[in-house]
Structures are given as structure tokens and as C-alpha cells.
C-alpha atoms as a PDB file:
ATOM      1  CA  UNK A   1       0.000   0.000   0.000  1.00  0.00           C
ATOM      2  CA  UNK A   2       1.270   3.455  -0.862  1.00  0.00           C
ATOM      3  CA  UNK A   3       1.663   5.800   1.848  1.00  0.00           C
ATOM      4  CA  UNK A   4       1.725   9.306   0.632  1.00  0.00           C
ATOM      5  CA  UNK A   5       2.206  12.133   3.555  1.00  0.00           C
ATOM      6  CA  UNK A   6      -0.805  14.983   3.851  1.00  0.00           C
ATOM      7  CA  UNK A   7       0.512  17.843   3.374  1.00  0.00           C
ATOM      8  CA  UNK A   8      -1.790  20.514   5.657  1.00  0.00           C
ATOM      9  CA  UNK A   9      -2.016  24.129   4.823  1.00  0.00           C
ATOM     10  CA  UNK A  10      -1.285  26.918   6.755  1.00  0.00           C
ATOM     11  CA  UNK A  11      -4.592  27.130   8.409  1.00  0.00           C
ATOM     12  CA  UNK A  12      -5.104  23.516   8.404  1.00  0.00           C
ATOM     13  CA  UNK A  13      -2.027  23.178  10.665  1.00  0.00           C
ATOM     14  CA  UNK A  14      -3.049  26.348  12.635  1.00  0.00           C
ATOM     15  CA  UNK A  15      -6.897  25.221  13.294  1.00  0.00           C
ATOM     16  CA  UNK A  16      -5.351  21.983  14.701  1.00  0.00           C
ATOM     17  CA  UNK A  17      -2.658  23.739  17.347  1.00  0.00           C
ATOM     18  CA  UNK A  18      -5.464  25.920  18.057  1.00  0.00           C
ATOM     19  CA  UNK A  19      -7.528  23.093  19.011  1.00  0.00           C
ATOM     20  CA  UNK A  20      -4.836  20.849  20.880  1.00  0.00           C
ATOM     21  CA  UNK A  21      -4.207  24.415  23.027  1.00  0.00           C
ATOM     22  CA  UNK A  22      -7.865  24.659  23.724  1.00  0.00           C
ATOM     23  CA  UNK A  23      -8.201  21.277  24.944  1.00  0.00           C
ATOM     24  CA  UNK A  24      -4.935  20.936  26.984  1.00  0.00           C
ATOM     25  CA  UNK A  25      -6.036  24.380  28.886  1.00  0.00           C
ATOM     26  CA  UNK A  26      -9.706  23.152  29.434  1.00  0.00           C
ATOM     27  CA  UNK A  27      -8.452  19.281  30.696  1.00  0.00           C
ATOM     28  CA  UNK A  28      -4.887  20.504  32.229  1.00  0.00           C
ATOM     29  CA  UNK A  29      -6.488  21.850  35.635  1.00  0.00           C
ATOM     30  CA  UNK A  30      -8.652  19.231  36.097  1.00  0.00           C
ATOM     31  CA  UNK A  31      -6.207  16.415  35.275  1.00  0.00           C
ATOM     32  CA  UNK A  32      -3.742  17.557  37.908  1.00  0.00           C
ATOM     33  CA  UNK A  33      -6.504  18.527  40.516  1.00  0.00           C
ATOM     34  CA  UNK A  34      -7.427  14.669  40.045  1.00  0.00           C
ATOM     35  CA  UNK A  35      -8.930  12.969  42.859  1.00  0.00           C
ATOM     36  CA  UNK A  36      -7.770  11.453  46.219  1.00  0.00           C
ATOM     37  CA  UNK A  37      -5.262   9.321  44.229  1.00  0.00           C
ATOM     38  CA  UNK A  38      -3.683  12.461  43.273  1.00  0.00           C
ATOM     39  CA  UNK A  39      -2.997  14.325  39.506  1.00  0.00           C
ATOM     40  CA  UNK A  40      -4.862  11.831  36.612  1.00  0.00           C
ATOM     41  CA  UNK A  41      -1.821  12.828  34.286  1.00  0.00           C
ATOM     42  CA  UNK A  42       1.430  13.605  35.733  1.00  0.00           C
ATOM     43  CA  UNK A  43       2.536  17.484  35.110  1.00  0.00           C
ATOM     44  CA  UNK A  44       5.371  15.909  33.059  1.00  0.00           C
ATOM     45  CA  UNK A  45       2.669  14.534  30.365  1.00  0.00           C
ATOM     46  CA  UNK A  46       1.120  17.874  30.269  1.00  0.00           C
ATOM     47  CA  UNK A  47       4.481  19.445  29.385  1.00  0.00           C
ATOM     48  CA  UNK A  48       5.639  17.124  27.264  1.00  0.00           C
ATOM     49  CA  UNK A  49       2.222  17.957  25.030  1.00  0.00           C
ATOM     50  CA  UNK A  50       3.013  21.694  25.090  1.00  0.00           C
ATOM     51  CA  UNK A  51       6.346  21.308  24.114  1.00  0.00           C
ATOM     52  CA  UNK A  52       5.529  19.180  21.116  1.00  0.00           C
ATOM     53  CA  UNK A  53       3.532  21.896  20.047  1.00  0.00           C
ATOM     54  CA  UNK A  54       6.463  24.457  20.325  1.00  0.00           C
ATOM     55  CA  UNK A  55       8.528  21.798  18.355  1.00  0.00           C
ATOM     56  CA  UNK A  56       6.486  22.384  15.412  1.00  0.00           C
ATOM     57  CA  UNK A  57       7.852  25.592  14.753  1.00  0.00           C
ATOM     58  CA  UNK A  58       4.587  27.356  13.171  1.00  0.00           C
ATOM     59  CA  UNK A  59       3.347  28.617  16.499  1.00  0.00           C
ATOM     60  CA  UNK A  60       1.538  32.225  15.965  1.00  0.00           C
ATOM     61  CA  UNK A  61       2.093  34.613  18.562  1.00  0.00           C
ATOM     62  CA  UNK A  62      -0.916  34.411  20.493  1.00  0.00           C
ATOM     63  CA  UNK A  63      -0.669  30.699  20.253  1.00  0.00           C
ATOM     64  CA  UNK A  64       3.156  31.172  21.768  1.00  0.00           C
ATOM     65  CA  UNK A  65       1.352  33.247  24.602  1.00  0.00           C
ATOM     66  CA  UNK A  66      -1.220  30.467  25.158  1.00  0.00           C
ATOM     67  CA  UNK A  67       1.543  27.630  25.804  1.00  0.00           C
ATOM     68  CA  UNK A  68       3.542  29.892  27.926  1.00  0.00           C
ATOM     69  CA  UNK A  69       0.589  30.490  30.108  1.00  0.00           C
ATOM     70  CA  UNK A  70      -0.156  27.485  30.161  1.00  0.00           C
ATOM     71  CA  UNK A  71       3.678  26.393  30.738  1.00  0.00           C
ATOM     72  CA  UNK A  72       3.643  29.212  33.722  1.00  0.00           C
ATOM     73  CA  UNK A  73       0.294  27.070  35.354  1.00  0.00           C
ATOM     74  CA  UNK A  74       2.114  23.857  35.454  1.00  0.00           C
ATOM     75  CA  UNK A  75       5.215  25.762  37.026  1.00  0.00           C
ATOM     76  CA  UNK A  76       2.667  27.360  39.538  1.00  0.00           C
ATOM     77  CA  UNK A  77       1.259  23.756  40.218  1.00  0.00           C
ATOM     78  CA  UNK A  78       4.376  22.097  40.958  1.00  0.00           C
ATOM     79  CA  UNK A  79       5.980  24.947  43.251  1.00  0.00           C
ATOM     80  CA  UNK A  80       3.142  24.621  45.277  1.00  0.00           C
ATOM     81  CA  UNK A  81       2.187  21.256  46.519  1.00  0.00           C
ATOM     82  CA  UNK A  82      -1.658  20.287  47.225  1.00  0.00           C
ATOM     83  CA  UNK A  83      -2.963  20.052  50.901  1.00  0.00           C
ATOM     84  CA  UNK A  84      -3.275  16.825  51.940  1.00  0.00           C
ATOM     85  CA  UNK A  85      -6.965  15.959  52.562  1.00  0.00           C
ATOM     86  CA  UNK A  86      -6.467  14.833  56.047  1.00  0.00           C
ATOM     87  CA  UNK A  87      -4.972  18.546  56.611  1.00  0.00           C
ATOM     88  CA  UNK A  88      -8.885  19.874  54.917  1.00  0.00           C
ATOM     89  CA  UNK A  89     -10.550  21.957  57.387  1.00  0.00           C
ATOM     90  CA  UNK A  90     -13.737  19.326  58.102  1.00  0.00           C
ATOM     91  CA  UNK A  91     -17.231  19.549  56.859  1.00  0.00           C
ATOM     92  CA  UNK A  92     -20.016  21.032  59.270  1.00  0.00           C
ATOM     93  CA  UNK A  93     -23.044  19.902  59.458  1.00  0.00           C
ATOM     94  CA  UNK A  94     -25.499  22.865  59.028  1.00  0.00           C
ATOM     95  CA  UNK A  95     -23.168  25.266  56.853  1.00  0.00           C
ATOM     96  CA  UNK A  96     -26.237  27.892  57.336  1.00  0.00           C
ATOM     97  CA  UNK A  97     -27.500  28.735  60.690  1.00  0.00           C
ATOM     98  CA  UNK A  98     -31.286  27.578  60.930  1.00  0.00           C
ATOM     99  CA  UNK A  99     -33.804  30.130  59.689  1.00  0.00           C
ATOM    100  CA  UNK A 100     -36.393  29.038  62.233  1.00  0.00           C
ATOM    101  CA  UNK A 101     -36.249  29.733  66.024  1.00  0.00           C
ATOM    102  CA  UNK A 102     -35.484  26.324  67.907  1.00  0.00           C
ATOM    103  CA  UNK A 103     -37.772  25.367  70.333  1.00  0.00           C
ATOM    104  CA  UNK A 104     -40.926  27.246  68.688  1.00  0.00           C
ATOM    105  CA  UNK A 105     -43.991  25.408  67.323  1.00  0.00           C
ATOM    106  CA  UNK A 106     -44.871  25.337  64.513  1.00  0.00           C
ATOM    107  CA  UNK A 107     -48.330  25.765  62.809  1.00  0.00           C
ATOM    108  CA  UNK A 108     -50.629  23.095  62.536  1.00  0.00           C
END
């Protein structure tokens, strides 16, 4: 079988960085936020991504500023580690102070 490379055009190729920076920035947070097993995907997979996109060299300058923001986040995230949960400040049980008097009746 013949394998002949795509060539993209200018746009094609910008569309597509466009869209792989929109979806790291909305997924990035919530990936390293992850759950009580910690980040889903490591910081290092996150920059790894971004700096494949720099490698391709075609980067516009607001797409430059994206990844460096985005770069600067995952710096941010790493200098400053997450609070352990069992260091949380614990749930309450009425988070709202009742908006009835106690001990009065109430109509029947």
C-alpha cells in the first residue's frame, strides 16, 4: 500500500494547534486537581504535550502566549504542593444557621 504524507495548509495546521491548546487548557487543571489518588496525568505529560507543540515551529504569537501560560500554570502547580486531605478543614453539618427559632412550634 502506498503511503503518501498529507501535506496541511497553513490554516489547516493552525486550526489543529489551536484546538490541541484549547483542549490541553480546558483538561490541564482538572487532570492535575485529580482525585484522592492524586494528579490523573502527571505534570510531566502535560508538558511534554506543550512542548511538542512548540517543536512544530509554526506557532503564531498568540498561540506562543497560550503555551507559555499554560507552561507558567504547570510551574505554579508544581511549586506549590496540594494540601493533603487529612490537613482539609472538616465539613459542618449545618453550613447555614437555621432560619427558624429552635424550640418554637410550629403551625398546625
Amino acid at each position: 500500500m502506498d503511503r503518501t504524507p498529507i501535506n496541511l495548509s497553513a490554516s489547516s495546521k493552525a486550526a489543529l494547534i489551536d484546538g490541541d491548546i484549547t483542549h490541553i487548557a480546558r483538561v490541564m487543571r482538572l487532570s492535575l486537581q485529580g482525585d484522592l489518588a492524586g494528579p490523573i496525568l502527571a505534570p510531566a505529560y502535560w508538558r511534554e504535550r506543550l512542548y511538542k507543540l512548540l517543536d512544530t515551529g509554526s506557532l503564531t504569537h498568540p498561540q506562543l502566549c497560550a503555551v507559555d501560560s499554560l507552561l507558567l500554570q504547570l510551574d505554579q502547580f508544581e511549586a506549590e504542593p496540594p494540601v493533603p486531605w487529612d490537613e482539609l478543614a472538616p465539613a459542618t453539618a449545618a453550613l447555614f444557621p437555621p432560619t427558624h427559632e429552635s424550640g418554637a412550634g410550629h403551625p398546625v
